[in-house]
Protein backbone atom coordinates (compact mmCIF):
# COMPACT_ATOMS: atom_id res chain seq x y z
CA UNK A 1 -25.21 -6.83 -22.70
CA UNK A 2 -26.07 -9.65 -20.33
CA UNK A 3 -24.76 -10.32 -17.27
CA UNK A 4 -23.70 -6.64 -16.53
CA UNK A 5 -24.97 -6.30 -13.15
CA UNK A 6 -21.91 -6.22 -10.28
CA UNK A 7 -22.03 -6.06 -7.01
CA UNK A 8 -18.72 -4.95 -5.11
CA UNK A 9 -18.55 -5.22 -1.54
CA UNK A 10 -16.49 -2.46 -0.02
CA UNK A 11 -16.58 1.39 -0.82
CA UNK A 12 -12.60 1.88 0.45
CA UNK A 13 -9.91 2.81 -2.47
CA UNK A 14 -10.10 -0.57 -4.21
CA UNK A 15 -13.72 -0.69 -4.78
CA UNK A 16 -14.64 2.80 -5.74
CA UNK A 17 -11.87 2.72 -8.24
CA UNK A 18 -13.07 -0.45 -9.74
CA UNK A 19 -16.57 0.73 -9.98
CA UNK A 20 -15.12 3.62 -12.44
CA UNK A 21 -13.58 0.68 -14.32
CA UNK A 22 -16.44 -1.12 -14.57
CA UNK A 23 -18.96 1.46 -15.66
CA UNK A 24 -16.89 2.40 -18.03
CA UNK A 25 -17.30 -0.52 -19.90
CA UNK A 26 -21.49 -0.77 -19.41
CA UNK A 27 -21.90 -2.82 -16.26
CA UNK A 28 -24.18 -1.91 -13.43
CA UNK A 29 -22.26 -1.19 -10.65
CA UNK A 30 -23.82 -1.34 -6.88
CA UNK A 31 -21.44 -1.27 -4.13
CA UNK A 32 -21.91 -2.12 -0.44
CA UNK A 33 -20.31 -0.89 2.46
CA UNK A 34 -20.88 -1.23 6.21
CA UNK A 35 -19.62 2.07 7.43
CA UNK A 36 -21.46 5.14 7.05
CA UNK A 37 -21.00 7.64 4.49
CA UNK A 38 -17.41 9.22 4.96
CA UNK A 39 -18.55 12.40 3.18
CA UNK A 40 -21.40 12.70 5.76
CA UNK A 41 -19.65 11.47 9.08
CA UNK A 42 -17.01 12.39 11.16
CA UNK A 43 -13.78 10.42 10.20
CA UNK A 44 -12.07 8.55 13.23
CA UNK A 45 -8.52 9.95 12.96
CA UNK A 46 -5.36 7.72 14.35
CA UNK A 47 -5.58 5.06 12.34
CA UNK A 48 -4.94 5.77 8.68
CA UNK A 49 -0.80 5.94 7.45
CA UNK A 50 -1.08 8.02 5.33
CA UNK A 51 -0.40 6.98 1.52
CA UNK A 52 2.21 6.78 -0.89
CA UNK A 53 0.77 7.00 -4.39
CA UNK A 54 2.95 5.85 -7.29
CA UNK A 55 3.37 4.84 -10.63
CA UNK A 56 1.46 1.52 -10.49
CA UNK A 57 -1.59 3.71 -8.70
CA UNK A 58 -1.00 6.82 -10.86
CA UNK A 59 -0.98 4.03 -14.03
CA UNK A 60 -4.69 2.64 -13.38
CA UNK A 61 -6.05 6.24 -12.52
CA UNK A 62 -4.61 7.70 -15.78
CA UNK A 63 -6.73 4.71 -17.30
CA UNK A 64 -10.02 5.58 -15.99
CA UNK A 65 -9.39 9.41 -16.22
CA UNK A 66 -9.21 10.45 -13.02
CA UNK A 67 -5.16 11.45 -12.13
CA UNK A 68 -5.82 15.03 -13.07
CA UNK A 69 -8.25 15.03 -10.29
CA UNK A 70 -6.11 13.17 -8.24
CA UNK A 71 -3.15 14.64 -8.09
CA UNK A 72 -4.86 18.08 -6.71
CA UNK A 73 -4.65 16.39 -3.33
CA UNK A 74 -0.85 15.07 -3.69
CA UNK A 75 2.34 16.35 -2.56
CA UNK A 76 5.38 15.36 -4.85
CA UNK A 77 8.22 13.53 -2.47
CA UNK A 78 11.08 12.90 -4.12
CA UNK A 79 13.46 11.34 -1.49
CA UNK A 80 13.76 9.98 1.77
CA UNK A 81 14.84 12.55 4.91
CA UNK A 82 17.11 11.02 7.67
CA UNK A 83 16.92 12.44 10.82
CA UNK A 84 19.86 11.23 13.17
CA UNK A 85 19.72 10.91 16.76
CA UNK A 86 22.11 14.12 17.02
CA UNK A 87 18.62 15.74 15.24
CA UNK A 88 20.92 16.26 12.02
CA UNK A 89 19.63 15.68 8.30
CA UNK A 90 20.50 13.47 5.28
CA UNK A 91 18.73 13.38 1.90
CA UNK A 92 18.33 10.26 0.29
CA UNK A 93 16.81 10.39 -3.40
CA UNK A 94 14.07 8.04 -4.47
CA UNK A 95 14.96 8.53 -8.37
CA UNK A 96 17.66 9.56 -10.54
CA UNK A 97 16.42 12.68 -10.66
CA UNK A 98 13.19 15.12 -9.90
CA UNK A 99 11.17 13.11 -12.22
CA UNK A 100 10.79 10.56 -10.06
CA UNK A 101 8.92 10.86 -6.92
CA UNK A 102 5.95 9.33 -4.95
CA UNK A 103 2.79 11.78 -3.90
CA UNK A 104 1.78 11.37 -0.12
CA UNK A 105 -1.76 11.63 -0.41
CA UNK A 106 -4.69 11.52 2.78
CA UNK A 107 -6.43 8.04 2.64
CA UNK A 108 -9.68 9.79 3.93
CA UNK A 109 -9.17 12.55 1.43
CA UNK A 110 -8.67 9.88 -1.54
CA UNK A 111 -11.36 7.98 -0.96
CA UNK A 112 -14.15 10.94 -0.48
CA UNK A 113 -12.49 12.06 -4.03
CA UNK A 114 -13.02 8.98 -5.97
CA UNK A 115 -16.26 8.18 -4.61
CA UNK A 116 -17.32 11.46 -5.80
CA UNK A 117 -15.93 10.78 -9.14
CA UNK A 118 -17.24 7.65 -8.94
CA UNK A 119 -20.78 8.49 -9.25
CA UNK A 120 -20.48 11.03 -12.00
CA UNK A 121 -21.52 7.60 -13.65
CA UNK A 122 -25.24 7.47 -14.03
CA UNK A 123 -24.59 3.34 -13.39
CA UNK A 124 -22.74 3.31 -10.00
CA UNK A 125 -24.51 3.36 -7.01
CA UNK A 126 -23.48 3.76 -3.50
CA UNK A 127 -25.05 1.60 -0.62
CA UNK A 128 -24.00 2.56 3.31
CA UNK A 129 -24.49 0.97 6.27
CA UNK A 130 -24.74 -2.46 4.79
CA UNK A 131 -22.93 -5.10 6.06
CA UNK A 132 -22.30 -8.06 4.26
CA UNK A 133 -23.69 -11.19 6.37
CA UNK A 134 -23.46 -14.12 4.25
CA UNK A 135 -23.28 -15.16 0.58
CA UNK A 136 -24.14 -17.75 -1.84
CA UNK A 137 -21.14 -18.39 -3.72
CA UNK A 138 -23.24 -20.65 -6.57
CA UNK A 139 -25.81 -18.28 -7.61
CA UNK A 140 -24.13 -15.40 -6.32
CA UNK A 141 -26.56 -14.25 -4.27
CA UNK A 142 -25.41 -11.14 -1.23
CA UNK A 143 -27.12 -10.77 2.14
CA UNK A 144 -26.83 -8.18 3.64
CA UNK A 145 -27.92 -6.43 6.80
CA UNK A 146 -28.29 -2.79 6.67
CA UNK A 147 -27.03 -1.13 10.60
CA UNK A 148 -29.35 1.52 10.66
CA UNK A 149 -32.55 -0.40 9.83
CA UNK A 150 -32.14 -3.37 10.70
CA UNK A 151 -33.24 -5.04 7.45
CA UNK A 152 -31.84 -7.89 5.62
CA UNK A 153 -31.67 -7.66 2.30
CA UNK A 154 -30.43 -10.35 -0.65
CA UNK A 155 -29.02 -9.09 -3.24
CA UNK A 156 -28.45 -11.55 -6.54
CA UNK A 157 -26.28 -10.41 -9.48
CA UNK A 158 -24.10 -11.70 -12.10
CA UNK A 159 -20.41 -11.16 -10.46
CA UNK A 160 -19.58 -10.10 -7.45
CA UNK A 161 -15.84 -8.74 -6.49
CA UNK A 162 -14.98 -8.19 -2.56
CA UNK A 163 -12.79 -4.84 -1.88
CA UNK A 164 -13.87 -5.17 1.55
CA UNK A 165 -10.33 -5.23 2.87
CA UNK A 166 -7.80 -7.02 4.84
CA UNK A 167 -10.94 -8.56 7.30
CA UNK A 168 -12.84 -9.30 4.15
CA UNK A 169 -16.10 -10.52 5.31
CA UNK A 170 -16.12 -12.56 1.66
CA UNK A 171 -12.99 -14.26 2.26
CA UNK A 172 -14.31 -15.11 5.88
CA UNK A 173 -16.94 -16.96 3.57
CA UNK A 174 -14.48 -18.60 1.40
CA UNK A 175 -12.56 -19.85 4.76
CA UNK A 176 -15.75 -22.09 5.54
CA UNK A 177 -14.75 -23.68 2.02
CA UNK A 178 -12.77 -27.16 1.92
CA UNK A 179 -9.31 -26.74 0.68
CA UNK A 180 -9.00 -22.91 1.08
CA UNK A 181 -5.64 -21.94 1.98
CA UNK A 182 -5.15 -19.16 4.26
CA UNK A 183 -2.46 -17.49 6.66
CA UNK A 184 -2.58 -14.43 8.40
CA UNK A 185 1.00 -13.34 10.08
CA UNK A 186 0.33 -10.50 12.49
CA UNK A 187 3.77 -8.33 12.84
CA UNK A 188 5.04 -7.78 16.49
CA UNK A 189 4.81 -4.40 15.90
CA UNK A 190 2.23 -1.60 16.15
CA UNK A 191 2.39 1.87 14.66
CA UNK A 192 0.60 5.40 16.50
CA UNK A 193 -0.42 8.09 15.00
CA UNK A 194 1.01 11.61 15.93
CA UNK A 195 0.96 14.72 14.40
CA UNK A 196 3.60 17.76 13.67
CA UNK A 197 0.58 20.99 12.92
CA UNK A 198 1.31 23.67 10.17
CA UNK A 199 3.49 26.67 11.35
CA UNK A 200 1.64 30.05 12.75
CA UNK A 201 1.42 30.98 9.02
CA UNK A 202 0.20 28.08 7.85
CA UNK A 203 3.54 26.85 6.54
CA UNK A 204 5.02 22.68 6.60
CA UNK A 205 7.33 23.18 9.47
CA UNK A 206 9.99 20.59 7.68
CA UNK A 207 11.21 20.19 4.23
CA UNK A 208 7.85 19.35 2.46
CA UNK A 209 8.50 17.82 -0.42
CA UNK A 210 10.03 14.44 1.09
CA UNK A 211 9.27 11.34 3.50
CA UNK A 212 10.41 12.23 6.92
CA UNK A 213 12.65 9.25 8.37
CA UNK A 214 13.83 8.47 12.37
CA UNK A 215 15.40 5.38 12.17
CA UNK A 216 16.73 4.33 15.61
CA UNK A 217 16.99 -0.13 14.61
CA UNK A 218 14.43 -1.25 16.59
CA UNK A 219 11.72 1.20 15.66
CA UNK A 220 10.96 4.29 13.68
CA UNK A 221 8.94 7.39 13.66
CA UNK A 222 8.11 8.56 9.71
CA UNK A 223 6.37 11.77 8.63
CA UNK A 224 4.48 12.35 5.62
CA UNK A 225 3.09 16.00 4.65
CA UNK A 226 -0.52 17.20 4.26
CA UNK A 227 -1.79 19.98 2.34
CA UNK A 228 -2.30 22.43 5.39
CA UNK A 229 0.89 22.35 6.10
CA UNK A 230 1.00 19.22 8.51
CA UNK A 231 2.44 16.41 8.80
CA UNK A 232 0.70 12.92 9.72
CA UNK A 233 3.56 11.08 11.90
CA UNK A 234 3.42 7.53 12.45
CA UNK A 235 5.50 5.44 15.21
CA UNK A 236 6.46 1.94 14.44
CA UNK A 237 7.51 0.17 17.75
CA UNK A 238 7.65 -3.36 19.57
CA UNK A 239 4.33 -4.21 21.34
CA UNK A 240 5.79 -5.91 24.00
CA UNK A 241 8.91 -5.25 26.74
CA UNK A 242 9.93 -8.84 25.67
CA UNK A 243 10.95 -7.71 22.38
CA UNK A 244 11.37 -3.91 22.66
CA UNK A 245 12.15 -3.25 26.52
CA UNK A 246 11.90 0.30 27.75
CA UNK A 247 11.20 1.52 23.62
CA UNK A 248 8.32 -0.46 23.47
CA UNK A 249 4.52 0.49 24.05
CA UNK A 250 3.92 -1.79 26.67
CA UNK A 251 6.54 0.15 28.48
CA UNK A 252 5.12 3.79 27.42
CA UNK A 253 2.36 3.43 30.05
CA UNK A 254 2.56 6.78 31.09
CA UNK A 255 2.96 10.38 30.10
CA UNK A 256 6.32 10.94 31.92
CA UNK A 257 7.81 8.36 29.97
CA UNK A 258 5.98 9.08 26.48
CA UNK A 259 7.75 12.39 27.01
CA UNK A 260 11.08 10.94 28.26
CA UNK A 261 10.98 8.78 25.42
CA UNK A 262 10.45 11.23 22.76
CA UNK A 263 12.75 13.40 24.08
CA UNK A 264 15.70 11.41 23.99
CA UNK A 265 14.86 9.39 20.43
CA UNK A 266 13.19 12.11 18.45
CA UNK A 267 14.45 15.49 20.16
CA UNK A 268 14.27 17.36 16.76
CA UNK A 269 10.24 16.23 16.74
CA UNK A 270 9.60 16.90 20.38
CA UNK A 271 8.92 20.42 19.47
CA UNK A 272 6.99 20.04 16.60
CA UNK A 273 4.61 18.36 18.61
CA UNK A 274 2.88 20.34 21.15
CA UNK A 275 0.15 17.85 21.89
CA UNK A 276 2.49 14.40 21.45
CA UNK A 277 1.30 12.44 25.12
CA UNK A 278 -2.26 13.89 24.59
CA UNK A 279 -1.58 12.50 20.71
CA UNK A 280 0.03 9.12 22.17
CA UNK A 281 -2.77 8.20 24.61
CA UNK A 282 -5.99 9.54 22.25
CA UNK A 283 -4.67 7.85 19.17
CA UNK A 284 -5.30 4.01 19.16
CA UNK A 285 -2.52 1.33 18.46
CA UNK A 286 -2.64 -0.05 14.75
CA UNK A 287 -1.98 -3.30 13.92
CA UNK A 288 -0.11 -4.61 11.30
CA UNK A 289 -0.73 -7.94 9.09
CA UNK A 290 0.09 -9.69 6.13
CA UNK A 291 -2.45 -11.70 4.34
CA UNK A 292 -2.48 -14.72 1.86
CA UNK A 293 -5.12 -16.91 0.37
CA UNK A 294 -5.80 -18.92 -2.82
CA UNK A 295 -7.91 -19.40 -4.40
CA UNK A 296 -8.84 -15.74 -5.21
CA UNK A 297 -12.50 -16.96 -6.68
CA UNK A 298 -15.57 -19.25 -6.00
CA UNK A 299 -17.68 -20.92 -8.15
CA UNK A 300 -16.45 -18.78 -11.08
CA UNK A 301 -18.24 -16.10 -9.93
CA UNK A 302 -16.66 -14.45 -6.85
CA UNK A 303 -13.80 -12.85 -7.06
CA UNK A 304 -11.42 -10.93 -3.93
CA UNK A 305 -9.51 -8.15 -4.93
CA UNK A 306 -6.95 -5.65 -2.95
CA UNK A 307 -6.55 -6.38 0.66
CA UNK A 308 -9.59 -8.66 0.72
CA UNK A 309 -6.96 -11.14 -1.31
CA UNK A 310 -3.32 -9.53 -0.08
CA UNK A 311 -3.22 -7.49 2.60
CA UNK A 312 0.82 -6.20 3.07
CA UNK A 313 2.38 -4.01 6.12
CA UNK A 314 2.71 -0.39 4.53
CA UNK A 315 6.53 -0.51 4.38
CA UNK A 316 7.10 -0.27 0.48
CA UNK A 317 3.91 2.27 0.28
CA UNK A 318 2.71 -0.66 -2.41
CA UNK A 319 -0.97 -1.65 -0.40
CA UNK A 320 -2.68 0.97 -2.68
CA UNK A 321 -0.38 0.84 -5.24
CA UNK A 322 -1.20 -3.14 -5.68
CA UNK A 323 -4.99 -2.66 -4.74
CA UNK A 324 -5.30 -0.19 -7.87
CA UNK A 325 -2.79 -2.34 -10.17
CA UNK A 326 -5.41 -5.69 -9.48
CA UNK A 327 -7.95 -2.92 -11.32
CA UNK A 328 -5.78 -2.60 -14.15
CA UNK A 329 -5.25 -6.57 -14.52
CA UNK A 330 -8.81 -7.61 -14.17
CA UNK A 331 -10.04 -4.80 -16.62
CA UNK A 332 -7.29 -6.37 -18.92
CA UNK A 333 -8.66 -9.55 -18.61
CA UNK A 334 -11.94 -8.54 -19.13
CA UNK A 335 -11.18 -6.70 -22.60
CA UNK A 336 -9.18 -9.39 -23.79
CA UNK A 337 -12.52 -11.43 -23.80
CA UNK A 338 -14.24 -8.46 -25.19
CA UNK A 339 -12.81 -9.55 -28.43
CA UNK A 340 -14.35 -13.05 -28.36
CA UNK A 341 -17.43 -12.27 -26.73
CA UNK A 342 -20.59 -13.45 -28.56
CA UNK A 343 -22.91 -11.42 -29.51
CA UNK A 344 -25.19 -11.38 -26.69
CA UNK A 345 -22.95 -9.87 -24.69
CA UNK A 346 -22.13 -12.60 -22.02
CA UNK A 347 -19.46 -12.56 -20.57
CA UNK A 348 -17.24 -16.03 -19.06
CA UNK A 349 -16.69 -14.63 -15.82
CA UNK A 350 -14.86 -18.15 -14.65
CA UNK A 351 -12.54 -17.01 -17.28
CA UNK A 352 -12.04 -13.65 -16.50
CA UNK A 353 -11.62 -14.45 -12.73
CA UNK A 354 -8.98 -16.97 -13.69
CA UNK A 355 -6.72 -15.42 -15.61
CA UNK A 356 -6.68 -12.26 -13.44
CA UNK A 357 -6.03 -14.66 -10.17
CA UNK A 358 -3.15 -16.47 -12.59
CA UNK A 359 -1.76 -12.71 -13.14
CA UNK A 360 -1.91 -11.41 -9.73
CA UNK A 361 -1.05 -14.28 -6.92
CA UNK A 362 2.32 -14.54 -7.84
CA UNK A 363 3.03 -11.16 -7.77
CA UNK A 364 0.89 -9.83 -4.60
CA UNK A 365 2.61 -12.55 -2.38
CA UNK A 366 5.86 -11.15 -3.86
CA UNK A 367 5.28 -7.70 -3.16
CA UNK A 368 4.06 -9.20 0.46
CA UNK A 369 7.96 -10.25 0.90
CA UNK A 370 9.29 -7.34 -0.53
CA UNK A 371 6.97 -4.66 2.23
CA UNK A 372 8.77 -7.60 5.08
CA UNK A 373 11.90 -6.88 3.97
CA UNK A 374 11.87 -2.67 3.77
CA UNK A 375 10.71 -2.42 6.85
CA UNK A 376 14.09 -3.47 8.12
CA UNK A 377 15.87 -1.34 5.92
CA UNK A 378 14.18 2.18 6.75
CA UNK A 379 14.47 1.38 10.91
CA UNK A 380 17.80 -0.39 10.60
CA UNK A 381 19.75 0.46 7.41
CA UNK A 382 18.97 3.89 6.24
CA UNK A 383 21.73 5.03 8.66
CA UNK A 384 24.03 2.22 7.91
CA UNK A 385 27.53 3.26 6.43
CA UNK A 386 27.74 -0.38 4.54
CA UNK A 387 24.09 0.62 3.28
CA UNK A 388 24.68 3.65 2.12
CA UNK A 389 28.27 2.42 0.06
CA UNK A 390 25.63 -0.45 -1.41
CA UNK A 391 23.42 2.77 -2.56
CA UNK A 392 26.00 4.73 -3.98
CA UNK A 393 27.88 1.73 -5.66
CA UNK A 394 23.65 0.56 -7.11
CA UNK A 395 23.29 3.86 -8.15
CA UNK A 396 26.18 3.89 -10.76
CA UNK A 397 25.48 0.25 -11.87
CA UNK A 398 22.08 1.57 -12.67
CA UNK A 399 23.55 4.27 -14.66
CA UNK A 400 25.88 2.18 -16.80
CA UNK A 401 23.69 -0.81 -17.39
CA UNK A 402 20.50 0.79 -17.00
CA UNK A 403 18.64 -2.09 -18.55
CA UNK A 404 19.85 -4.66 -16.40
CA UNK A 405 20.66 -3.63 -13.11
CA UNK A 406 17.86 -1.62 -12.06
CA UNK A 407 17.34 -0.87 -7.95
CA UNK A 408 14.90 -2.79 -6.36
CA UNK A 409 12.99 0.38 -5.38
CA UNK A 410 12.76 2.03 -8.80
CA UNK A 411 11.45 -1.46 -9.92
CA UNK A 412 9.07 -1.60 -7.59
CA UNK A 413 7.93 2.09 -7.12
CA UNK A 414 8.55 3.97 -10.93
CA UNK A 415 8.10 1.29 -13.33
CA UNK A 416 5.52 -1.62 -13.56
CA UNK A 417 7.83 -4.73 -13.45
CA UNK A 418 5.67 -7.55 -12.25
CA UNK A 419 6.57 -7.32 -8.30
CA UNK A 420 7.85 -11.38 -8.46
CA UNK A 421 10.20 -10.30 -11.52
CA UNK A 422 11.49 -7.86 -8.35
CA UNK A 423 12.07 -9.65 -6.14
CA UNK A 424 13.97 -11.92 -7.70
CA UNK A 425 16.56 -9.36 -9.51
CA UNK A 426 16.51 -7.53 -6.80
CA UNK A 427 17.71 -10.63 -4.29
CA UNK A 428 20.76 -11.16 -7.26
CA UNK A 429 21.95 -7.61 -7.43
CA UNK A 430 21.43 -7.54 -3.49
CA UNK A 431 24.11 -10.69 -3.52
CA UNK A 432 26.24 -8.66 -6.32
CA UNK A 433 26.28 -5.49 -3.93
CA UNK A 434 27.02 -7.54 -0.97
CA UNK A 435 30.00 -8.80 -2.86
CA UNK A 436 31.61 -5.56 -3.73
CA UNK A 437 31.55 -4.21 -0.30
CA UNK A 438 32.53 -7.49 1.66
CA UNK A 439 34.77 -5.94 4.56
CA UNK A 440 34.57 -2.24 2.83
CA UNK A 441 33.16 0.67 3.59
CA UNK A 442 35.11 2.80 1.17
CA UNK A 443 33.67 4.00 -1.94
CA UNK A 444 37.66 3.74 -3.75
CA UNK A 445 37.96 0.51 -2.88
CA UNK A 446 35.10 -0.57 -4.95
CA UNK A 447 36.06 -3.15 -7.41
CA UNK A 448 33.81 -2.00 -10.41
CA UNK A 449 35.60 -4.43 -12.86
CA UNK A 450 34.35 -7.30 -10.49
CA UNK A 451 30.59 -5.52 -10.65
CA UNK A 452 30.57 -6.12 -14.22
CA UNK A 453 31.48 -9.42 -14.52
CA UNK A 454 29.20 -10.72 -11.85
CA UNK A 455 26.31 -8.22 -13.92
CA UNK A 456 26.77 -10.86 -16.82
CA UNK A 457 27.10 -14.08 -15.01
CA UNK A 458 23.80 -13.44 -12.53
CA UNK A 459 21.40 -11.12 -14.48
CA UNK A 460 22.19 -10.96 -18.01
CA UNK A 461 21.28 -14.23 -18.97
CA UNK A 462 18.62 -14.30 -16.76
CA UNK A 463 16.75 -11.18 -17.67
């Protein structure tokens, strides 16, 4: 086969999945990175969210044969659980029943796993401390410049994909091109990590199996479980006083009034925490940013992929999800060519890159929109009496037309509706919820005959 050799840039999720994809089908697979080694380094804990692994993910890991592994390291969580201000709890299903769920899974712990799987494959090959400094888009040709020796080394090969994440140092490349189109909205918000230990015994001091939620409008504390029995917190919050006043981290300047603060939003957590100021002050302050850019690929033979292309704020638990469904898409598009590919083996990468950026811009920029707009609902709605009526009143749509009015979330998170196809339907049954419970909060006074008959004038004939 000629033209097999790839190099990806970026060992994160994205890129060590991909390789599996790739050597799969015969290529020689090199990938770069510019960190160390996880496996062999210390791993800088505060910064990670911890992940949300669904069907889309779970879809292109089944693929490659590596979800059995996988899901050794997951914890099933099948709804969402509201904590009040009064510390009292509410269970809000994902699904329609236990069969649907999403896995909370450790980003560190992932991505040590599939690299390790990874190079079972005699032709991938891991390269650390090498940061990419510059590329030749025409030939392609890779510098890079390894951290520990100080060498510079160019690299040449006959693709090259960038997983290298949301400050792609390929797409910094492309920016230098005429024409590229690029924005990068930075949220006013930041997120710190916290987090609740196991019990004495080893034991998950809350319900395990579920996504720990303390809305309070403005900002939000979530939990997500670990398998020793912890629980990686993460508090979403205003930067500034401007915008957040006293619940704000420019205001939480000190450790009286991290533990003020705590106390009187998140009382039930307080004591979960032992170490919370000493976790507030250690612990840096994420940011969070949403990324577009088109075109996806350069001179036919460069190609961005995950966050390199999309990054989204983690509010629909779709970044990975997305990341590993661009894998599925551009190993589609490179075995539909399989099937017209001459006989020496060479592939049309300017094909293959095209058709996978035609299949996936529409729909990452959607799913972009769709992370925006959850992030409101878990600080804001989940806790919402309206919001709640909408839920209920969605929930037995769904069961009576279940081919046609299908929640947003279940589109998004258990099936593999292209993410543009929801949002759109999910925009029109938003508008045909709205409707039912304009000035009502009363599940009685739902007019279901009315739900019907705006079912078949706004989604039937479009879907």
């Amino acid at each position: 086969m000629k033209n097999n050799k790839i190099t990806i840039i970026g060992a994160g999720l994205a890129g060590s999945l991909l390789s599996v994809y790739l050597a799969k089908k015969g290529f020689e697979v090199n990938i770069y990175e510019r960190r160390p080694d996880m496996r062999k380094s210390n791993i800088v804990a505060g910064k990670s969210i911890n992940l949300a692994l669904s069907t889309r993910g779970i879809h292109a890991l089944k693929e490659v044969g590596l979800y059995d592994d996988i899901k050794k390291i997951a914890i099933p969580m099948y709804g969402r659980m509201i904590h009040s201000l009064a510390g009292e709890l509410s269970f809000q299903r994902y699904g329609k029943d236990d069969t649907e769920y999403i896995n909370a899974v450790s980003r560190a712990e992932l991505n040590i796993l599939l690299m390790n799987l990874a190079e079972k494959n005699e032709n991938v090959k891991f390269h650390f401390n090498d940061r990419c400094s510059g590329i030749d888009f025409h030939k392609p040709q890779t510098c890079l410049y390894n951290e520990v020796t100080k060498n510079t080394t160019i690299i040449k090969s006959d693709a090259v994909i960038a997983t290298d994440g949301a400050t792609s140092a390929v797409r910094m490349e492309m920016q230098k091109i005429p024409r590229f189109n690029f924005s990068q909205e930075y949220e006013n918000y930041g997120y710190k990590e916290l987090i609740i230990p196991a019990g004495e015994s080893g034991n998950f001091q809350m319900e395990k199996n579920a996504l720990h939620i303390w809305p309070r409008g403005s900002f939000m504390l979530i939990a997500l479980p670990n398998l020793d029995g912890s629980y990686t917190c993460t508090l979403f919050m205003a930067y500034d006083i401007s915008l957040g006043g006293e619940n704000s981290f420019e205001f939480l300047d000190s450790r009286e009034k991290v533990i003020d603060f705590f106390n009187k939003q998140f009382s039930d957590a307080v004591s979960l925490i032992p170490t919370i100021a000493d976790d507030y002050f250690n612990n840096p302050t994420g940011t969070l940013m949403t990324v577009k850019c088109y075109p996806w690929i350069m001179e036919d033979k460069v190609a961005l992929l995950g966050d390199a292309a999309h990054a989204i704020v983690p509010f629909f638990g779709q970044g990975m999800n997305a990341a590993f469904e661009d894998c599925t898409y551009l190993n589609e598009c490179i075995e539909s060519q399989e099937k017209t590919v001459p006989e020496n083996g060479e592939y049309n990468w300017r094909e293959i890159f095209g058709k996978y950026q035609t299949l996936r811009k529409i729909n990452t920029d959607a799913i972009a929109d769709l992370a925006q707009e959850n992030f409101i609902e878990m600080r804001d709605l989940v806790s919402d009496k309206r919001f709640l009526l909408k839920k209920k009143i969605e929930t037995d749509l769904f069961k009576k037309f279940p081919d046609t009015f299908i929640p947003k979330y279940t589109m998004v998170t258990f099936l593999r509706i292209p993410y543009s196809v929801a949002l759109k339907r999910g925009r029109i049954q938003n508008e045909i919820l709205d409707e039912l419970t304009e000035g009502n909060i009363l599940y009685e006074n739902v007019d279901f005959a009315k739900g019907e008959k705006l079912i078949r004038e706004k989604l039937d004939k479009l879907f």
